[in-house]
N, C-alpha and C. Protein backbone atom coordinates (compact mmCIF):
# COMPACT_ATOMS: atom_id res chain seq x y z
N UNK A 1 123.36 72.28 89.18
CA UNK A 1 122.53 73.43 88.91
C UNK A 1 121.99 73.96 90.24
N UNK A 2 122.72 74.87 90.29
CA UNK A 2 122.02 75.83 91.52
C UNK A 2 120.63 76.11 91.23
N UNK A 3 119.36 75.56 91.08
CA UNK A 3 118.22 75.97 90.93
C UNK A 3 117.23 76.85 92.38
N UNK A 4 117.40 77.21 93.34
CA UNK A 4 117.08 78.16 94.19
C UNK A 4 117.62 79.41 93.55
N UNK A 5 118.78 79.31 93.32
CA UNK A 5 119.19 80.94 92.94
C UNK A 5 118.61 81.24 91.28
N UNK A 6 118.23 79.83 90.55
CA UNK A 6 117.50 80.35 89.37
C UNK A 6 115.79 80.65 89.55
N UNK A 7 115.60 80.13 90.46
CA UNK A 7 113.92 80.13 90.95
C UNK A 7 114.06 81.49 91.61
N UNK A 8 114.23 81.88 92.38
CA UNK A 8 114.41 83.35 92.90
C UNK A 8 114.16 84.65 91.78
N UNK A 9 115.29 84.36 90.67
CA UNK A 9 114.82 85.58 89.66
C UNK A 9 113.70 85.72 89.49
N UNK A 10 113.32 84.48 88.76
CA UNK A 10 111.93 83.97 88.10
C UNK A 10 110.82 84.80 88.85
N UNK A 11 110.50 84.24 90.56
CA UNK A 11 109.90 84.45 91.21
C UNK A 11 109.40 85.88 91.19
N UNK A 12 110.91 86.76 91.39
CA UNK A 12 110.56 88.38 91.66
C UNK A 12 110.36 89.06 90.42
N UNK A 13 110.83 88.96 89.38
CA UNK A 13 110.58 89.16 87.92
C UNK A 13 109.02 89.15 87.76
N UNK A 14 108.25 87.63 87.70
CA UNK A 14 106.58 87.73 87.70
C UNK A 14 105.76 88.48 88.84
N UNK A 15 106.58 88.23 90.34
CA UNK A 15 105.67 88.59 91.08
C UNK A 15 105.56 90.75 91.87
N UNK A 16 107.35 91.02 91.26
CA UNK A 16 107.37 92.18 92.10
C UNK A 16 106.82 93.36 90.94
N UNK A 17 105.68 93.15 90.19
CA UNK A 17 105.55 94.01 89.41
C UNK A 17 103.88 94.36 89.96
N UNK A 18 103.49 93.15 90.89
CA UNK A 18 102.25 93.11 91.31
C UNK A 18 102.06 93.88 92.56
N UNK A 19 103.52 93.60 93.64
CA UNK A 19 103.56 94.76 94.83
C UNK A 19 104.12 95.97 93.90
N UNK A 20 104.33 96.45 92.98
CA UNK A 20 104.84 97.63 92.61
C UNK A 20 106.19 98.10 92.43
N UNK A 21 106.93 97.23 92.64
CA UNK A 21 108.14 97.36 92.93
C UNK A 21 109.27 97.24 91.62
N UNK A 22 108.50 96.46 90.71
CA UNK A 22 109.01 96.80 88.88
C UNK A 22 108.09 97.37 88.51
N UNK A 23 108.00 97.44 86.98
CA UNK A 23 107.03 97.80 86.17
C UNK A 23 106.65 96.42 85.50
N UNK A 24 105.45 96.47 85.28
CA UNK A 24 104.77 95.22 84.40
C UNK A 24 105.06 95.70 83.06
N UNK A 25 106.02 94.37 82.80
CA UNK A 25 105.78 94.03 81.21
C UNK A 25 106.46 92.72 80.87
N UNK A 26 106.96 92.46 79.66
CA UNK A 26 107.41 91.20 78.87
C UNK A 26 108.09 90.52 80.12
N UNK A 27 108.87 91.08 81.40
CA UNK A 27 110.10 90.18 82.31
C UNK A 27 108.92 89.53 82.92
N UNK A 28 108.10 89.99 83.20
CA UNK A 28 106.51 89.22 84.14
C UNK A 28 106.55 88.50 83.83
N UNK A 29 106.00 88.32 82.27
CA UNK A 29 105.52 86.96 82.19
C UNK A 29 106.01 86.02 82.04
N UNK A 30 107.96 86.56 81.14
CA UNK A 30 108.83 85.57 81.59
C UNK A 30 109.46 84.61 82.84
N UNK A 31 109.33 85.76 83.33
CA UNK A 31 109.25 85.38 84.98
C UNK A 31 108.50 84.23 85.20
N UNK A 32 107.11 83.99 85.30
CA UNK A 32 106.24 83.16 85.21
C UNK A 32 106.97 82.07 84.48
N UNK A 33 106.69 81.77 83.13
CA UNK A 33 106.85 81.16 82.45
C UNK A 33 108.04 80.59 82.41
N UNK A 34 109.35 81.34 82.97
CA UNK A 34 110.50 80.01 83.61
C UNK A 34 109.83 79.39 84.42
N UNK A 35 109.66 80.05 85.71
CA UNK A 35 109.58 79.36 86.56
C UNK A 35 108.52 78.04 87.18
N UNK A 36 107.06 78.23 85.72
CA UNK A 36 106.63 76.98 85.79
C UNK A 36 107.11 75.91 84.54
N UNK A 37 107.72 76.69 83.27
CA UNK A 37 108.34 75.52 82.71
C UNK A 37 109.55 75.42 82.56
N UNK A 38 110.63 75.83 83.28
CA UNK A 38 111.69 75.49 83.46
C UNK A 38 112.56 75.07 84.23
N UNK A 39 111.99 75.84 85.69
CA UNK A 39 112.82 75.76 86.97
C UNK A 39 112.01 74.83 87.47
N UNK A 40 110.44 74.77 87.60
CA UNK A 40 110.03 73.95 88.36
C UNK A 40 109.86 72.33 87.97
N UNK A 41 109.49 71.95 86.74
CA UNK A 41 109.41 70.73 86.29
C UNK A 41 110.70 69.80 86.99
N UNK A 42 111.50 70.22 86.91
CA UNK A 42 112.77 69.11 87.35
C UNK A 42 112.86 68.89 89.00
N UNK A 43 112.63 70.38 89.75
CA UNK A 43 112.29 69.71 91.08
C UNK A 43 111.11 69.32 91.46
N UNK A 44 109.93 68.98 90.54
CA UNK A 44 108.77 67.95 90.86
C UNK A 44 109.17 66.62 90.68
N UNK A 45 110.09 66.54 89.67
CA UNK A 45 110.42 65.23 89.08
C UNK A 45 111.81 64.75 90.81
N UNK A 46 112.42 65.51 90.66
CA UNK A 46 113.25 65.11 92.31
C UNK A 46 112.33 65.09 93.03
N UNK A 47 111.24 65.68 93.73
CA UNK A 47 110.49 65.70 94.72
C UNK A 47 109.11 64.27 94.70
N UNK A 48 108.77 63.74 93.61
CA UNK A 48 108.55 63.00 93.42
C UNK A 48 109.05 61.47 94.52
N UNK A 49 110.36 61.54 94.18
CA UNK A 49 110.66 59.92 94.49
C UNK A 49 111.49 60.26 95.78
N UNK A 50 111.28 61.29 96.97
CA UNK A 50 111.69 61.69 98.21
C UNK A 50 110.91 62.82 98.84
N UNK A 51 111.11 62.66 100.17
CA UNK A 51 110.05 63.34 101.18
C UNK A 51 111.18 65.02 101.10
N UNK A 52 112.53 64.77 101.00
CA UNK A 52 113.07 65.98 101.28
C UNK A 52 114.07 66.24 99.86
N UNK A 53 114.67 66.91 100.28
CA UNK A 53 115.75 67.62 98.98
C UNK A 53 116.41 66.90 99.09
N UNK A 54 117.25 66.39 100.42
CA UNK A 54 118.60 65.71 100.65
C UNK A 54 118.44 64.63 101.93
N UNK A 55 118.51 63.84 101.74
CA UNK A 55 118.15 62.88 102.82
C UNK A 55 116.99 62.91 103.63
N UNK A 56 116.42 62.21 104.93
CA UNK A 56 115.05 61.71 105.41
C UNK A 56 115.01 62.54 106.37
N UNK A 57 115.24 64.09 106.32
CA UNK A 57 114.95 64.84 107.22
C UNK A 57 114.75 66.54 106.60
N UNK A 58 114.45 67.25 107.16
CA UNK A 58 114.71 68.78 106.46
C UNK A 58 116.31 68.98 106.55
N UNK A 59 116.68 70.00 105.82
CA UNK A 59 117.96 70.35 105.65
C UNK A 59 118.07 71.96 105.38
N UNK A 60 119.56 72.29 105.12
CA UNK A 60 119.23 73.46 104.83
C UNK A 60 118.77 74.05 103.22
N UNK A 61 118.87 72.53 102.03
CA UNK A 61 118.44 72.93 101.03
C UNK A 61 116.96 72.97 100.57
N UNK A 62 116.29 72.64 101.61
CA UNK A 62 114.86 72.58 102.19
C UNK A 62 114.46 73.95 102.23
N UNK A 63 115.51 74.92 103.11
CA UNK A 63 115.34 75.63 104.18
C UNK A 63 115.56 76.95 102.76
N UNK A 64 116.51 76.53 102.20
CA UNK A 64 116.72 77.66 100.75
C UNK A 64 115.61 77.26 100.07
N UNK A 65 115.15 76.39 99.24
CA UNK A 65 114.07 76.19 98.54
C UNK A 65 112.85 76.91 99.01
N UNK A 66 112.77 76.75 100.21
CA UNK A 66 111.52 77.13 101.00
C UNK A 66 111.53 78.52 100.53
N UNK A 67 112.73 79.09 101.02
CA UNK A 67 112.63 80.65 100.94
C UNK A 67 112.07 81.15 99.56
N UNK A 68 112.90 80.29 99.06
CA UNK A 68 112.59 80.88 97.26
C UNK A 68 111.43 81.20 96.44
N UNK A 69 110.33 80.04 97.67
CA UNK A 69 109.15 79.20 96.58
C UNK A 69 108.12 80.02 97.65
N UNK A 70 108.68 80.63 98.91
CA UNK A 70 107.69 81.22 99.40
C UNK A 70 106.32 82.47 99.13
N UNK A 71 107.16 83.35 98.42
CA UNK A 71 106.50 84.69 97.69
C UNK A 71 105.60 83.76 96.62
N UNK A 72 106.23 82.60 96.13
CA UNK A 72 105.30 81.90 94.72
C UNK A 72 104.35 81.65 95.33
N UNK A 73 104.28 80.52 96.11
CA UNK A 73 103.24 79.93 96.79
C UNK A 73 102.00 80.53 97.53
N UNK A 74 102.79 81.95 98.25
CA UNK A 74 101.76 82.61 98.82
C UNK A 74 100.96 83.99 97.80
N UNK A 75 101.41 84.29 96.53
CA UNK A 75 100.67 85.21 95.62
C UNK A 75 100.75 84.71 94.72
N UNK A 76 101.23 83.43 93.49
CA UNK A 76 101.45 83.80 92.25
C UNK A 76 100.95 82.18 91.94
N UNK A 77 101.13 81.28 92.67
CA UNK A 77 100.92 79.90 92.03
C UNK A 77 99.46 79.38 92.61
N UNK A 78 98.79 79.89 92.06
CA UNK A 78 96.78 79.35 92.52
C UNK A 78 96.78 78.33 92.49
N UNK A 79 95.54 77.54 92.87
CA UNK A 79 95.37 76.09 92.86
C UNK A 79 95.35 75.36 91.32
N UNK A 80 95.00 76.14 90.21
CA UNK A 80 95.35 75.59 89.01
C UNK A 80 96.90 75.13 88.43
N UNK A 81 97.87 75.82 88.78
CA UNK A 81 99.30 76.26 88.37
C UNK A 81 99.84 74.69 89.88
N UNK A 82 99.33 74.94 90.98
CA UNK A 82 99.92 73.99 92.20
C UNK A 82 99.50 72.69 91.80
N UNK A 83 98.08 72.55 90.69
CA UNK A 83 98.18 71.14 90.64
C UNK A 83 99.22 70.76 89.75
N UNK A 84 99.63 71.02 89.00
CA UNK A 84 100.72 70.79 87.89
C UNK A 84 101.87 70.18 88.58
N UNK A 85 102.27 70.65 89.87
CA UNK A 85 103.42 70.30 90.71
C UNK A 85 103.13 70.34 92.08
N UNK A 86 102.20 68.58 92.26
CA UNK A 86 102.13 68.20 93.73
C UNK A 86 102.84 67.98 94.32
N UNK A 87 103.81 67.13 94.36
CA UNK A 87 104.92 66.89 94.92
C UNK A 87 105.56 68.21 95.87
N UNK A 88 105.53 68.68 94.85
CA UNK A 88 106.53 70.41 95.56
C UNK A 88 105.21 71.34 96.41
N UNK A 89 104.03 70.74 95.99
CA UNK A 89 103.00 71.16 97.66
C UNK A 89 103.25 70.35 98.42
N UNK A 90 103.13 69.62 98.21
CA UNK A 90 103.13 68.43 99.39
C UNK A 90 104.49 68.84 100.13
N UNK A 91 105.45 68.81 99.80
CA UNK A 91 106.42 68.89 100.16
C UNK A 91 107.03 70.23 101.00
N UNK A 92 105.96 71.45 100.49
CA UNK A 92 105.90 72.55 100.83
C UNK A 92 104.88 72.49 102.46
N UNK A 93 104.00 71.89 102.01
CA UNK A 93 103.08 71.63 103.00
C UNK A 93 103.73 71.00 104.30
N UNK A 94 104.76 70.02 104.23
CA UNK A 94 105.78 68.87 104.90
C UNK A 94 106.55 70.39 106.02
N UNK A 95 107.12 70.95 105.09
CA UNK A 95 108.05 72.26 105.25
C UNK A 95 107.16 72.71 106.58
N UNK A 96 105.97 73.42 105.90
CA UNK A 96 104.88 74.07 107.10
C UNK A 96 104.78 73.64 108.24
N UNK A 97 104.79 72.10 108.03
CA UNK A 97 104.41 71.40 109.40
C UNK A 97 105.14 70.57 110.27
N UNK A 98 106.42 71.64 109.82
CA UNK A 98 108.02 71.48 110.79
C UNK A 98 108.12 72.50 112.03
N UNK A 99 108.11 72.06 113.14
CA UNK A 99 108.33 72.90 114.48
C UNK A 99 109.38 74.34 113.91
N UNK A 100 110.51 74.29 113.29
CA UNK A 100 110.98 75.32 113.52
C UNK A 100 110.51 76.40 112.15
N UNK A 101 109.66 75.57 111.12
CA UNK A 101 108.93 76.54 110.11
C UNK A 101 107.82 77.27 110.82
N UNK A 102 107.15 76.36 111.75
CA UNK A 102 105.68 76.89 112.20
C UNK A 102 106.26 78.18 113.11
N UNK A 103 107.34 78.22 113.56
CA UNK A 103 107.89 79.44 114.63
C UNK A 103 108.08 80.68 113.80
N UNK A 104 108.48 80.59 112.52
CA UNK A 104 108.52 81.55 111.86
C UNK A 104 107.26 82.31 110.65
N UNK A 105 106.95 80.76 110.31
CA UNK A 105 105.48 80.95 109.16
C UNK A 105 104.50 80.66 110.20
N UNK A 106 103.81 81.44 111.26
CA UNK A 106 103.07 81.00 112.11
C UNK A 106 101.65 81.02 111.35
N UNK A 107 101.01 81.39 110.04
CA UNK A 107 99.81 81.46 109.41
C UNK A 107 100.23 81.40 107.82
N UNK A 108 99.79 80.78 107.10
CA UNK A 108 100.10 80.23 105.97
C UNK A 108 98.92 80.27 105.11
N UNK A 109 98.31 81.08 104.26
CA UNK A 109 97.48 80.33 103.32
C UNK A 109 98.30 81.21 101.98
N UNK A 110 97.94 79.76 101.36
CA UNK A 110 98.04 79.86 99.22
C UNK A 110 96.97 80.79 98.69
N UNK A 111 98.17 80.93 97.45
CA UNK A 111 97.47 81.61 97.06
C UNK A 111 95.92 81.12 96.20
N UNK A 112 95.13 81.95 96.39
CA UNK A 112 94.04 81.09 96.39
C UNK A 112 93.15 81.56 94.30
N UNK A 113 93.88 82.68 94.15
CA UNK A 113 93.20 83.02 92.66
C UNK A 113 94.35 83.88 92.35
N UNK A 114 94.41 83.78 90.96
CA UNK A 114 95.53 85.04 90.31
C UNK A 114 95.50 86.68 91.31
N UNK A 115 96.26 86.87 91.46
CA UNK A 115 96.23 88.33 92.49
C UNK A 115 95.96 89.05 91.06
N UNK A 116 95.20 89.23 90.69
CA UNK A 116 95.15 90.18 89.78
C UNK A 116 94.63 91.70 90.21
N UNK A 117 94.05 91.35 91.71
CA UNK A 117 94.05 92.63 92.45
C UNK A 117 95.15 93.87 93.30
N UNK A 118 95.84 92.92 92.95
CA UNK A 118 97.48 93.12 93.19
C UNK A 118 98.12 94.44 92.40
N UNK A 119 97.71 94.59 91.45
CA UNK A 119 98.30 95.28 90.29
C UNK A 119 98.39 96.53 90.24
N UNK A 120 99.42 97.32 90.06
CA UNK A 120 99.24 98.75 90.71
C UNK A 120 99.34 99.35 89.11
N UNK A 121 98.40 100.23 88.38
CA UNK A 121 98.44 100.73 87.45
C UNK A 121 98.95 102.29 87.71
């Protein structure tokens, strides 16, 4: 299961209706709602019992995941929704505090409350 390329829909589906870029309705919340009970449960459960995706170092399925989970992490998954799936902070967090992530993500904060200010009516 290619799950990056299923986390990706998910992602822009809930979140691009908040920059404006869909329209809000029913795909939102589906959006959402894969992507915390469908796509994500199974890579908490992998992320769980290893520091990386694929062996004891970053990789490039690290490096795709990252991308995927980035837009989530930084607008759509608050600290309520991130406790559900520590592992995949932690692990996200791991990501951050890799020399060649910090060159590119040079400032990082989560999202910290539903963007509900986000919302372009």
């Amino acid at each position: 299961m290619d799950v990056a390329r299923s986390i990706d829909p998910a992602v822009t589906s809930w979140l691009y209706p908040f920059f404006g870029f869909l329209p809000m309705d029913d795909a939102s919340k589906r959006g959402k709602d894969d992507l915390i009970n469908k796509w994500l449960p199974p890579v908490e459960n992998h992320l769980k019992k290893r520091s990386w995706f694929v062996g004891d170092r970053v990789t490039l399925a690290d490096t795709v995941f990252f991308g995927a989970m980035f837009q989530a992490m930084k607008y759509g998954m608050d600290p309520e929704i991130r406790k559900k799936f520590p592992a995949i902070t932690e692990w996200f967090d791991r990501c951050l505090s890799e020399v060649n992530f910090k060159k590119v993500y040079k400032e990082f904060n989560y999202c910290n409350a539903p963007r509900i200010d986000m919302i372009r009516r």
